[in-house]
PDB file of N, CA and C in Angstrom:
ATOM      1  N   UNK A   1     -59.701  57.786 -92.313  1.00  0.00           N
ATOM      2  CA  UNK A   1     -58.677  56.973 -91.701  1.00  0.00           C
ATOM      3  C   UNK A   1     -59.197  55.556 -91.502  1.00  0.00           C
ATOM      4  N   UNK A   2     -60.163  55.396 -90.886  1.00  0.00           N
ATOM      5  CA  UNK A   2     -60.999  54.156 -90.699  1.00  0.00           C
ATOM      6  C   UNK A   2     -60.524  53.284 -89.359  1.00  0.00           C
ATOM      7  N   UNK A   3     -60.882  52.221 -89.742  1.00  0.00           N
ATOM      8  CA  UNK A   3     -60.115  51.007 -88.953  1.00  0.00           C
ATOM      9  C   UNK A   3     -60.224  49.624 -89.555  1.00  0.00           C
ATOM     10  N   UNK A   4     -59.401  48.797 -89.120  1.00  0.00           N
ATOM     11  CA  UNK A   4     -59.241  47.047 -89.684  1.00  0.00           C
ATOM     12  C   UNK A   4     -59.318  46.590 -88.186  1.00  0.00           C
ATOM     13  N   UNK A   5     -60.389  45.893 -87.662  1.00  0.00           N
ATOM     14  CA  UNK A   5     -60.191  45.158 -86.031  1.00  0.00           C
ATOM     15  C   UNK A   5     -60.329  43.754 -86.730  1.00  0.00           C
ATOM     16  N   UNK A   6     -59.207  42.744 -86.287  1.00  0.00           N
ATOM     17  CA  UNK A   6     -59.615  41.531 -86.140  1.00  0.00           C
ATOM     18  C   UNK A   6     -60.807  40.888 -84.151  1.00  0.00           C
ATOM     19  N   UNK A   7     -61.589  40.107 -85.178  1.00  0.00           N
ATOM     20  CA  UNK A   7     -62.767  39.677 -83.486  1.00  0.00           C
ATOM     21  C   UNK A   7     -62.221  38.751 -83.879  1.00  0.00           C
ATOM     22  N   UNK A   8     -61.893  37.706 -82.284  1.00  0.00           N
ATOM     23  CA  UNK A   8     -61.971  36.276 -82.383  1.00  0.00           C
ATOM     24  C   UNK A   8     -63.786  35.106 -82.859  1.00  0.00           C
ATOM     25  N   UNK A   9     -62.915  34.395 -83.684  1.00  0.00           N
ATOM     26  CA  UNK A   9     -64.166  33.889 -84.420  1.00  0.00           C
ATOM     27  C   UNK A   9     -64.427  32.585 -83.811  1.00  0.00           C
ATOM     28  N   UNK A  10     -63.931  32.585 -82.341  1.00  0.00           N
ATOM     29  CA  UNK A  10     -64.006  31.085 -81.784  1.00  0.00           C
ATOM     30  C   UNK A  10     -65.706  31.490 -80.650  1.00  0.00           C
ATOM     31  N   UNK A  11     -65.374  32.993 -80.429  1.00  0.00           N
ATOM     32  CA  UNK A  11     -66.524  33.478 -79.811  1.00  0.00           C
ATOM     33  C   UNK A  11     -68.151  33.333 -80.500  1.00  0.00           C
ATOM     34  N   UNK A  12     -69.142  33.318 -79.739  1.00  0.00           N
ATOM     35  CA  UNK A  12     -70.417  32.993 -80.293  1.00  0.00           C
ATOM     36  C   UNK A  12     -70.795  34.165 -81.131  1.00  0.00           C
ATOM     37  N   UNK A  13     -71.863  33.834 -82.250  1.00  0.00           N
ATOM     38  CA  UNK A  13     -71.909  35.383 -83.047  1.00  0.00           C
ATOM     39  C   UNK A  13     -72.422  36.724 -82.356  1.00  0.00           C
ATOM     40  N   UNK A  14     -73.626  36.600 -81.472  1.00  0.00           N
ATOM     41  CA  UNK A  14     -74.089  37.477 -80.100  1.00  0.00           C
ATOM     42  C   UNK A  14     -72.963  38.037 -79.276  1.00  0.00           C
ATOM     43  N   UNK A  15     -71.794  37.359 -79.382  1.00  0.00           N
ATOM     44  CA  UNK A  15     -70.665  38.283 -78.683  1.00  0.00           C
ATOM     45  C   UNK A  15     -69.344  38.926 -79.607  1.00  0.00           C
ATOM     46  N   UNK A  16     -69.693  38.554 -80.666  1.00  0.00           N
ATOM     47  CA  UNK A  16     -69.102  39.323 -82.325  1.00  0.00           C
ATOM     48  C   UNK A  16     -70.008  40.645 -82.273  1.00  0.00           C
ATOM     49  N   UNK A  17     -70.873  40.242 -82.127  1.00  0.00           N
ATOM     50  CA  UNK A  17     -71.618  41.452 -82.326  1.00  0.00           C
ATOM     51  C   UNK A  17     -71.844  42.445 -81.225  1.00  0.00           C
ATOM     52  N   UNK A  18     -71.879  41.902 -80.165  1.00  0.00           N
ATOM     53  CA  UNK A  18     -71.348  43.090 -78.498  1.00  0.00           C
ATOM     54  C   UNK A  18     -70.263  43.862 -79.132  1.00  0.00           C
ATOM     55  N   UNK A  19     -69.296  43.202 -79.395  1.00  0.00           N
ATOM     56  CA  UNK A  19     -67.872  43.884 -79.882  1.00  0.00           C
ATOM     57  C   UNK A  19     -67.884  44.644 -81.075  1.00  0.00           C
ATOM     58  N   UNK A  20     -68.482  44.101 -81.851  1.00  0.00           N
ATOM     59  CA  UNK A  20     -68.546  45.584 -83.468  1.00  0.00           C
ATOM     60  C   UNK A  20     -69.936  47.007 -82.391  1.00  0.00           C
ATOM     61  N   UNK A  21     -70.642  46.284 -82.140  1.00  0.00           N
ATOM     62  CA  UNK A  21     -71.934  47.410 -81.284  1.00  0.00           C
ATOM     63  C   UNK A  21     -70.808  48.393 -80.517  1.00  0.00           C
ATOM     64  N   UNK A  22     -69.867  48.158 -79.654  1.00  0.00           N
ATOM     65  CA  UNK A  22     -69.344  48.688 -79.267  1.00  0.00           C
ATOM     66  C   UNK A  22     -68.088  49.447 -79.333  1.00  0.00           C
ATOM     67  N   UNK A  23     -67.487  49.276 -80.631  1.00  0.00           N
ATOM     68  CA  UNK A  23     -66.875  49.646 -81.240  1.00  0.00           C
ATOM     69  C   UNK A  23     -67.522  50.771 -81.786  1.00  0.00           C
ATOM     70  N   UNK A  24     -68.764  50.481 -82.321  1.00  0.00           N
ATOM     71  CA  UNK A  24     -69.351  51.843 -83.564  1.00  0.00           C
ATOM     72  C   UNK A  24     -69.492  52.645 -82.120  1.00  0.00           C
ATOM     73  N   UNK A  25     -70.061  52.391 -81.617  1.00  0.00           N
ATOM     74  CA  UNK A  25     -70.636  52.992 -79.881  1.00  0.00           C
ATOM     75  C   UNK A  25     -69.497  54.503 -79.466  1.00  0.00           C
ATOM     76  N   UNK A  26     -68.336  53.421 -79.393  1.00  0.00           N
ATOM     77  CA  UNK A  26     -67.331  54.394 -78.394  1.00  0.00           C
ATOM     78  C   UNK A  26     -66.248  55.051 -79.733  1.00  0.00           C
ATOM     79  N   UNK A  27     -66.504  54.900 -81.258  1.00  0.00           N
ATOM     80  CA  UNK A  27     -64.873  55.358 -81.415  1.00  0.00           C
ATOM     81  C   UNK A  27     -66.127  56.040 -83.055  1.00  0.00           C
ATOM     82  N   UNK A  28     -65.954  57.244 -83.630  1.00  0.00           N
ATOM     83  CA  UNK A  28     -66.475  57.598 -84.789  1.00  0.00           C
ATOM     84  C   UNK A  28     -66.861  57.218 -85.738  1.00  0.00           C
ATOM     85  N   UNK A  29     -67.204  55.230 -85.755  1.00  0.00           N
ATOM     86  CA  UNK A  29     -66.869  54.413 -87.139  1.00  0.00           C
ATOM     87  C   UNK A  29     -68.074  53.597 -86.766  1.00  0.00           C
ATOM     88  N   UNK A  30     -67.971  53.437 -88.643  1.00  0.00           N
ATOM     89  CA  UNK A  30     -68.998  52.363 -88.860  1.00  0.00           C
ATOM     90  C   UNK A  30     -68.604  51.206 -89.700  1.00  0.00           C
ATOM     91  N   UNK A  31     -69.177  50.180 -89.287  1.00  0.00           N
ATOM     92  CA  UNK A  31     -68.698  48.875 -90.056  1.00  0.00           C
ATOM     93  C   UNK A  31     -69.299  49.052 -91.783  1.00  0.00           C
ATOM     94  N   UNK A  32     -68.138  48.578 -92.341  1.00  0.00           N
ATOM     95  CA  UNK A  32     -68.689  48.577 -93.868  1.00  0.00           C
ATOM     96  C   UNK A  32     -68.616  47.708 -94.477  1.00  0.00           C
ATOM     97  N   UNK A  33     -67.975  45.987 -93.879  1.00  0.00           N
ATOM     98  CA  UNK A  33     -67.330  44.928 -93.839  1.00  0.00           C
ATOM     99  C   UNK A  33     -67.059  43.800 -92.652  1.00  0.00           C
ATOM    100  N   UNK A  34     -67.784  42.456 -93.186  1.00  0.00           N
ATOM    101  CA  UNK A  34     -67.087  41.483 -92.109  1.00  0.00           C
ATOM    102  C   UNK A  34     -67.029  40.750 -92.555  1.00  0.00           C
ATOM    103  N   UNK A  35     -65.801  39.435 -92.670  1.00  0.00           N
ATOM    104  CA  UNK A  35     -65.634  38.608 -92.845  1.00  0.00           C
ATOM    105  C   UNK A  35     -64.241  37.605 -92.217  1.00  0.00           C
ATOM    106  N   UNK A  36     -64.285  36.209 -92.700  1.00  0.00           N
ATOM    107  CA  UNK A  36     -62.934  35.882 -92.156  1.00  0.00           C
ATOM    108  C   UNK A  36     -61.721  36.450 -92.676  1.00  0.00           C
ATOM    109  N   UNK A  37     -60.593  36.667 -91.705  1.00  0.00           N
ATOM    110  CA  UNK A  37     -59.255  37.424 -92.027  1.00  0.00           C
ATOM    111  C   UNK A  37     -58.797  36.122 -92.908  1.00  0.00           C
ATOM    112  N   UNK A  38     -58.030  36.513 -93.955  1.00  0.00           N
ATOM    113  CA  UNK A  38     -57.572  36.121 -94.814  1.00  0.00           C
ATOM    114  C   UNK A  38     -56.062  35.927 -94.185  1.00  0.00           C
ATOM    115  N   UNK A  39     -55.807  35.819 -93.325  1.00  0.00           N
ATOM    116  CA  UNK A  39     -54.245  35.634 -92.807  1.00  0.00           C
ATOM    117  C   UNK A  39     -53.888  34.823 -92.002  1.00  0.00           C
ATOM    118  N   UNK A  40     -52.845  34.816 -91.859  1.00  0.00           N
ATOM    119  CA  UNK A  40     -52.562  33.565 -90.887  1.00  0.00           C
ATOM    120  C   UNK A  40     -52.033  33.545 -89.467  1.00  0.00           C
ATOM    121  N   UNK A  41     -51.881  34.845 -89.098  1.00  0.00           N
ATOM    122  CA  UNK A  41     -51.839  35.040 -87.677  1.00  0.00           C
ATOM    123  C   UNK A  41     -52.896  34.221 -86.148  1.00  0.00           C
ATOM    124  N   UNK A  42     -54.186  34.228 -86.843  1.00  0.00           N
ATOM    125  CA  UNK A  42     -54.670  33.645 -85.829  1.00  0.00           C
ATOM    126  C   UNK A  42     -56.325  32.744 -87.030  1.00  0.00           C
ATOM    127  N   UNK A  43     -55.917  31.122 -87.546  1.00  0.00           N
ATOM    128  CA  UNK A  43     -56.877  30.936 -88.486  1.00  0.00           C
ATOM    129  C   UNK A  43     -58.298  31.389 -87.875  1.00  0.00           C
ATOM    130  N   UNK A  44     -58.695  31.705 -86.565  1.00  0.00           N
ATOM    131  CA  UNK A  44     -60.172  31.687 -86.579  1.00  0.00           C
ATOM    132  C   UNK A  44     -60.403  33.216 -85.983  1.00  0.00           C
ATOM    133  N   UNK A  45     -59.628  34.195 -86.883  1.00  0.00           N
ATOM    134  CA  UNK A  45     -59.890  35.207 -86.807  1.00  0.00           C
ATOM    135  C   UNK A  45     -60.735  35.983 -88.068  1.00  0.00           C
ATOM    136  N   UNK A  46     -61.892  36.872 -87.760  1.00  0.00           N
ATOM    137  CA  UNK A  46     -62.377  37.400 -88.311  1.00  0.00           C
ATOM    138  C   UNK A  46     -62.086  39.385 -88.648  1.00  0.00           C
ATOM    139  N   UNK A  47     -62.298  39.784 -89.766  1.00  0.00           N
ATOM    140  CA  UNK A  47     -61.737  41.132 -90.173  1.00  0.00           C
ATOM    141  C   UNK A  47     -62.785  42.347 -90.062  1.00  0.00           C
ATOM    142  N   UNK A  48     -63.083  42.697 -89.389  1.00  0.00           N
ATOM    143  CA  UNK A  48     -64.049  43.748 -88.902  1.00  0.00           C
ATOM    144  C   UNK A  48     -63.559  45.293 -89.937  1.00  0.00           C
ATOM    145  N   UNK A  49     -64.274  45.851 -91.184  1.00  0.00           N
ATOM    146  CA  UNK A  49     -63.263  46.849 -91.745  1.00  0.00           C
ATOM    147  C   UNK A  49     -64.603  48.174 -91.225  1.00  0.00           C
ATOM    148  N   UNK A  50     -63.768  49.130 -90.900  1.00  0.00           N
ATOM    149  CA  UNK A  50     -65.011  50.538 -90.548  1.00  0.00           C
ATOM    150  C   UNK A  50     -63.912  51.986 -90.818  1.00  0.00           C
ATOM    151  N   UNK A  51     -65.340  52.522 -91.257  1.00  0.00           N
ATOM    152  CA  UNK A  51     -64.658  53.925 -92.074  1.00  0.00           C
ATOM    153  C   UNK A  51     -65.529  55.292 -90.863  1.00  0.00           C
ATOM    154  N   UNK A  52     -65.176  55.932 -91.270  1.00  0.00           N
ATOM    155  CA  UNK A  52     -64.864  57.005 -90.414  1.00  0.00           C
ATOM    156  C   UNK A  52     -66.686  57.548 -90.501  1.00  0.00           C
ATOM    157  N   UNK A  53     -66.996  58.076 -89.276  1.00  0.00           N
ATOM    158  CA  UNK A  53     -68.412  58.971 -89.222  1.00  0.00           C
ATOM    159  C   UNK A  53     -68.220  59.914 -88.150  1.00  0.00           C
ATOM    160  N   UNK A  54     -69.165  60.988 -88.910  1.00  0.00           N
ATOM    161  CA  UNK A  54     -69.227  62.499 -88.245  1.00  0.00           C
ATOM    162  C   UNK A  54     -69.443  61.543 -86.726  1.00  0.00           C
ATOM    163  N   UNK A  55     -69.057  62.217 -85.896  1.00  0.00           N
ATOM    164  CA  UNK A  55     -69.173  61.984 -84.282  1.00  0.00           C
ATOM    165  C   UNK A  55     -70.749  62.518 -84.063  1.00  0.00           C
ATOM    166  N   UNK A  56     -71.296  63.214 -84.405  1.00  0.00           N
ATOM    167  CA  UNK A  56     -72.481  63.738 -84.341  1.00  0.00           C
ATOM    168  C   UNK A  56     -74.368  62.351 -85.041  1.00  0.00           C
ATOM    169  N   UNK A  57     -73.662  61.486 -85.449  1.00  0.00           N
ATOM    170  CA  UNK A  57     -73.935  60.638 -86.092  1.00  0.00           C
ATOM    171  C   UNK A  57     -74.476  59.264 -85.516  1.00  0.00           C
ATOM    172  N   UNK A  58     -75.767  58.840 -85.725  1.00  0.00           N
ATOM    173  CA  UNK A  58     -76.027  58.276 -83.986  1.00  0.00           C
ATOM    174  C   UNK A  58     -76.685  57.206 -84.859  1.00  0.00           C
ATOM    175  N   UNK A  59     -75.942  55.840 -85.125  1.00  0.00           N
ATOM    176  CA  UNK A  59     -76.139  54.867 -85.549  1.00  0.00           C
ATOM    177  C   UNK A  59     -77.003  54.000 -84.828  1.00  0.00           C
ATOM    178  N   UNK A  60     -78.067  53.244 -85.360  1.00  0.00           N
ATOM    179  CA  UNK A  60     -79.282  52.122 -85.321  1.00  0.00           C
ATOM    180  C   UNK A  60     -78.069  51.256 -85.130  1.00  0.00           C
ATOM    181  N   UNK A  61     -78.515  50.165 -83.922  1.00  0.00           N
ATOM    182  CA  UNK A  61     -77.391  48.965 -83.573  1.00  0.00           C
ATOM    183  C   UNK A  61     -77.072  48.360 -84.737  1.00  0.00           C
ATOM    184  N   UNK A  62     -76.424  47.506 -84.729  1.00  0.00           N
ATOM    185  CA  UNK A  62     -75.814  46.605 -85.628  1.00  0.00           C
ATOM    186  C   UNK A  62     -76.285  44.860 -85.174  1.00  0.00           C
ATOM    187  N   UNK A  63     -76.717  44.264 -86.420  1.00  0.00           N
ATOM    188  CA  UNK A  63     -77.162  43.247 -85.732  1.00  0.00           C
ATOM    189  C   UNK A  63     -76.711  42.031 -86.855  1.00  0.00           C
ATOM    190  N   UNK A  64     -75.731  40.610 -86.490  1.00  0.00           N
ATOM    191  CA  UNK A  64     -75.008  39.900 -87.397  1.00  0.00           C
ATOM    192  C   UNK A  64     -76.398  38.599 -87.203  1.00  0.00           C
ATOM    193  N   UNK A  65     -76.457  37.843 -88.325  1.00  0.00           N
ATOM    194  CA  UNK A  65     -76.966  36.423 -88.258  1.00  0.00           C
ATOM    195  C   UNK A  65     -76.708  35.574 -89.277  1.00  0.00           C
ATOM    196  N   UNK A  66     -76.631  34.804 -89.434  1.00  0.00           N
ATOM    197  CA  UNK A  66     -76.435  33.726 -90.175  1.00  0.00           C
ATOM    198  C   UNK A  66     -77.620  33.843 -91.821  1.00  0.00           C
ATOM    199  N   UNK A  67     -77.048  33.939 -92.814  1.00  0.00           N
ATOM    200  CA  UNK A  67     -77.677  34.118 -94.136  1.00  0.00           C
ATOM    201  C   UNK A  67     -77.050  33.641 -95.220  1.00  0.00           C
ATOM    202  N   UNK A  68     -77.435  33.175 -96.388  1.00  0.00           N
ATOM    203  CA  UNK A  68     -77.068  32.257 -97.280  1.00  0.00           C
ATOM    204  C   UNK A  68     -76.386  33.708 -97.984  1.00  0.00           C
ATOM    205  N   UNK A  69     -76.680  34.991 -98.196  1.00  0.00           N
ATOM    206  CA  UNK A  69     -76.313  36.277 -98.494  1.00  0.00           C
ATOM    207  C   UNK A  69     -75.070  36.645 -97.963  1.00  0.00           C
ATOM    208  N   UNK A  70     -74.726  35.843 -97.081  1.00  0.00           N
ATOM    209  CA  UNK A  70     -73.414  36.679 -95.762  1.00  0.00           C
ATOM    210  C   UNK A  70     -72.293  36.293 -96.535  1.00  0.00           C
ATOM    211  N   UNK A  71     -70.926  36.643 -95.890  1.00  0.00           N
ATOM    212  CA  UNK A  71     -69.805  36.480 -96.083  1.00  0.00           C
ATOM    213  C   UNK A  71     -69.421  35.586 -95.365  1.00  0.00           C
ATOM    214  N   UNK A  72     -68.306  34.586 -95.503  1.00  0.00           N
ATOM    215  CA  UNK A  72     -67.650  33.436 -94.536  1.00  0.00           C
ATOM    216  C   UNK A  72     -67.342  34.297 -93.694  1.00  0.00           C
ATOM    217  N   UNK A  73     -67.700  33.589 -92.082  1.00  0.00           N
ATOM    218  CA  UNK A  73     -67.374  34.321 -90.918  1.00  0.00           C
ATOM    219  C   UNK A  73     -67.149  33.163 -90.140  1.00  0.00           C
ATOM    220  N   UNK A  74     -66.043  33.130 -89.137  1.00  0.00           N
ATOM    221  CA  UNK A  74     -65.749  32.447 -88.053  1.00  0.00           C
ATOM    222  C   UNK A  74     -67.006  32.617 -86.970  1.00  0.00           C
ATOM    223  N   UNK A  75     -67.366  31.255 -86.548  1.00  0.00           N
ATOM    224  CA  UNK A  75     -68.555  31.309 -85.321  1.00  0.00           C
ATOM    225  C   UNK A  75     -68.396  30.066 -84.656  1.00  0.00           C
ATOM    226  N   UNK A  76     -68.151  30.371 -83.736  1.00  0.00           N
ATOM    227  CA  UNK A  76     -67.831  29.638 -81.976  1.00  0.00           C
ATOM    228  C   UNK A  76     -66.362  29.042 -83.249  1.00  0.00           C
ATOM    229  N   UNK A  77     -65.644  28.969 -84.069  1.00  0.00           N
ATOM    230  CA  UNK A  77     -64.819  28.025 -84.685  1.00  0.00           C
ATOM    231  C   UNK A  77     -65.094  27.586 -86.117  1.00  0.00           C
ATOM    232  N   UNK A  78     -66.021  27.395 -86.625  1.00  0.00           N
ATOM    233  CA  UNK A  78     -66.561  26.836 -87.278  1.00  0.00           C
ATOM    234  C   UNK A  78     -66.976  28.204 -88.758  1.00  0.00           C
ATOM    235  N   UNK A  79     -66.610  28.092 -89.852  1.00  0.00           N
ATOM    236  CA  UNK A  79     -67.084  29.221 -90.854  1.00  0.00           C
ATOM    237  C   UNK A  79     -68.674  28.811 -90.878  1.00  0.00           C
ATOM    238  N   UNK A  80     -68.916  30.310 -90.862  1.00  0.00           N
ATOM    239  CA  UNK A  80     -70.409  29.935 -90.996  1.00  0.00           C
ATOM    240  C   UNK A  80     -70.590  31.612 -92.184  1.00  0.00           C
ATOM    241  N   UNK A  81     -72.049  31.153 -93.052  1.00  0.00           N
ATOM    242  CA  UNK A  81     -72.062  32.604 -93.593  1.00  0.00           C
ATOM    243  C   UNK A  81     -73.531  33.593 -93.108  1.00  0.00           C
ATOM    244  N   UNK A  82     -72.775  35.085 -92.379  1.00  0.00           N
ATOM    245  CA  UNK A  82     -73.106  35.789 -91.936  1.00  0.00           C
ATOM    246  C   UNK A  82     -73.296  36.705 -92.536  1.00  0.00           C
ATOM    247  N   UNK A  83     -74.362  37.522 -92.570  1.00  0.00           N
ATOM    248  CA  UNK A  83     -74.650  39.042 -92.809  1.00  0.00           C
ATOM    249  C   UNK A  83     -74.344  40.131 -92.051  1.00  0.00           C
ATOM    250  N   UNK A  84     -74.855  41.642 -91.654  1.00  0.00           N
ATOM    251  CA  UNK A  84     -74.919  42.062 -90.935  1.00  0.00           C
ATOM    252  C   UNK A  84     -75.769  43.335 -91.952  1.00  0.00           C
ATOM    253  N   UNK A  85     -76.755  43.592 -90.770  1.00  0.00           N
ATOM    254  CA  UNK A  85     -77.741  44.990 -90.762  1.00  0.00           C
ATOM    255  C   UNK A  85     -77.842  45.716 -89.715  1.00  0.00           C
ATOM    256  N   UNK A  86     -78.716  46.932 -90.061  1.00  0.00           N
ATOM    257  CA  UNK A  86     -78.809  47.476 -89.093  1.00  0.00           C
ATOM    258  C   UNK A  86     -80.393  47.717 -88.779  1.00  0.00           C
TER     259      UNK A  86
END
């Protein structure tokens, strides 16, 4: 089933990343995708995509930073390109 969360991308990347951490944390999913939303509902929104994991399944945090490797990501406003590991 998965999920699609848009994060606001006006927020600092350390609090992008509270919010995906806690997401994998409380609901069966893992991120498999981040980047800026391609839409126009809110321009400095970012697209968080996560697919489904056994509940039994005890994920290493998630940790985003800035890399010439990353995808365009909204940070404090501004696209910046981000990775993410674990």
């Amino acid at each position: 089933m998965g999920l699609d969360l848009k994060v606001d991308g006006n927020r600092s990347l350390k609090d992008q990343e509270i919010t995906l951490n806690h997401t994998e944390k409380h609901a069966a999913l893992k991120l498999v995708a981040y980047e800026k939303d391609g839409t126009d509902d809110n321009p400095h929104d970012n697209l968080a995509t996560f697919e489904d994991r056994d509940i039994g399944t005890v994920l290493p945090p998630l940790a985003l930073a800035e890399s010439e490797d990353g995808s365009d990501v909204w940070v404090g406003g501004k696209i910046k390109k981000v990775a993410f590991s674990r």
